[in-house]
Protein backbone atom coordinates (compact mmCIF):
# COMPACT_ATOMS: atom_id res chain seq x y z
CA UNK A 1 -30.28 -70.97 39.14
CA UNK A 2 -29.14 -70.53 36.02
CA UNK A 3 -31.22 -67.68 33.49
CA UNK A 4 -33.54 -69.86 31.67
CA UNK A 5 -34.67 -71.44 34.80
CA UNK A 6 -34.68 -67.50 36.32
CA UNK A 7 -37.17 -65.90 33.37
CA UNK A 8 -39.21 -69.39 33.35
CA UNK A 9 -40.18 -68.37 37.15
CA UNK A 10 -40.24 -64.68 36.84
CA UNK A 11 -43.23 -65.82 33.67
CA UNK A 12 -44.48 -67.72 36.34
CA UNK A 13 -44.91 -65.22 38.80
CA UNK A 14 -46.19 -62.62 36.25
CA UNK A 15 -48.75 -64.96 35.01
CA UNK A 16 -49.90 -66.04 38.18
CA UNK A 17 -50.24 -62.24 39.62
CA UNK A 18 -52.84 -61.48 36.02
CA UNK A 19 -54.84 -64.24 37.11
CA UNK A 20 -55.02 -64.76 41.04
CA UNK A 21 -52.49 -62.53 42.20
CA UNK A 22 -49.96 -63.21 45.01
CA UNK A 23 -49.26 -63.62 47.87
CA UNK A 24 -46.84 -61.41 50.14
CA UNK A 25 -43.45 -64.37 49.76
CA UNK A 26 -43.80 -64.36 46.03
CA UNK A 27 -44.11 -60.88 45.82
CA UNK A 28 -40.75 -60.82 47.69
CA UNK A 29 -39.59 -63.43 45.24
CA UNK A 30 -40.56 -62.19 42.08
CA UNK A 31 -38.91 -59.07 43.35
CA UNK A 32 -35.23 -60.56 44.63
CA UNK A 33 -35.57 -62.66 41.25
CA UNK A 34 -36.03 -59.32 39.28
CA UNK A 35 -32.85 -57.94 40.49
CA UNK A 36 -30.87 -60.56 40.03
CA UNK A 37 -31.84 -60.87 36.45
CA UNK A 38 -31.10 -57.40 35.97
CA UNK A 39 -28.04 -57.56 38.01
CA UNK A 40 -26.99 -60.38 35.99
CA UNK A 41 -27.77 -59.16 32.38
CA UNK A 42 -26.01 -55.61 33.69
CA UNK A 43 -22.91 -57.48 34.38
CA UNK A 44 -22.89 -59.24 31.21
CA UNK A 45 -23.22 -55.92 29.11
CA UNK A 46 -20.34 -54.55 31.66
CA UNK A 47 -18.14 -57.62 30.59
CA UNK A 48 -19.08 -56.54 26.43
CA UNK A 49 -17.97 -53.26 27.06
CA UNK A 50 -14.58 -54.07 29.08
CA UNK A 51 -13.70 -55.46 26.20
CA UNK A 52 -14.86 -53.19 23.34
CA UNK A 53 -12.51 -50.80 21.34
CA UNK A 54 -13.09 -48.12 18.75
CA UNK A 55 -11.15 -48.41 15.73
CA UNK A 56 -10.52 -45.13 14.67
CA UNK A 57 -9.91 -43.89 10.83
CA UNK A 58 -6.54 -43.65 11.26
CA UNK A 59 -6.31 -47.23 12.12
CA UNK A 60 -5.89 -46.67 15.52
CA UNK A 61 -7.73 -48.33 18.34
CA UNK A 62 -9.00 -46.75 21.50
CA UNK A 63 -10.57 -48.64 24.28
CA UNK A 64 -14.27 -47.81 25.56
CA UNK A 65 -14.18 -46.29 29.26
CA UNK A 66 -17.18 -44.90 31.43
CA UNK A 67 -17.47 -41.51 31.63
């Protein structure tokens, strides 16, 4: 499923639950398709900052690492 198709059913889902509400499998849905759309744009921000540097006055560049 690729992220478009992901937020178009997790709109789904949240429109459905304001009007009728639902039921206990798409509650378990909306919630496994939650996490992987957070999962997923986690990773991608993990990927950005792999590959981020901080170019110093000096002209120097350091890489970006977790603390």
């Amino acid at each position: 499923m690729d992220m478009n198709e992901l937020i178009a059913r997790i709109n789904e889902l949240a429109a459905k639950n304001k009007t009728v509400g639902l039921t206990e499998e798409e509650l378990e849905e909306r919630a496994k398709l939650r996490r992987m759309y957070i999962d997923n744009v986690t990773g991608n921000l993990r990927g950005q900052l792999d590959n981020t540097y901080i170019l110093r006055p000096d002209g120097t560049k350091e890489k970006v690492v977790r603390k």
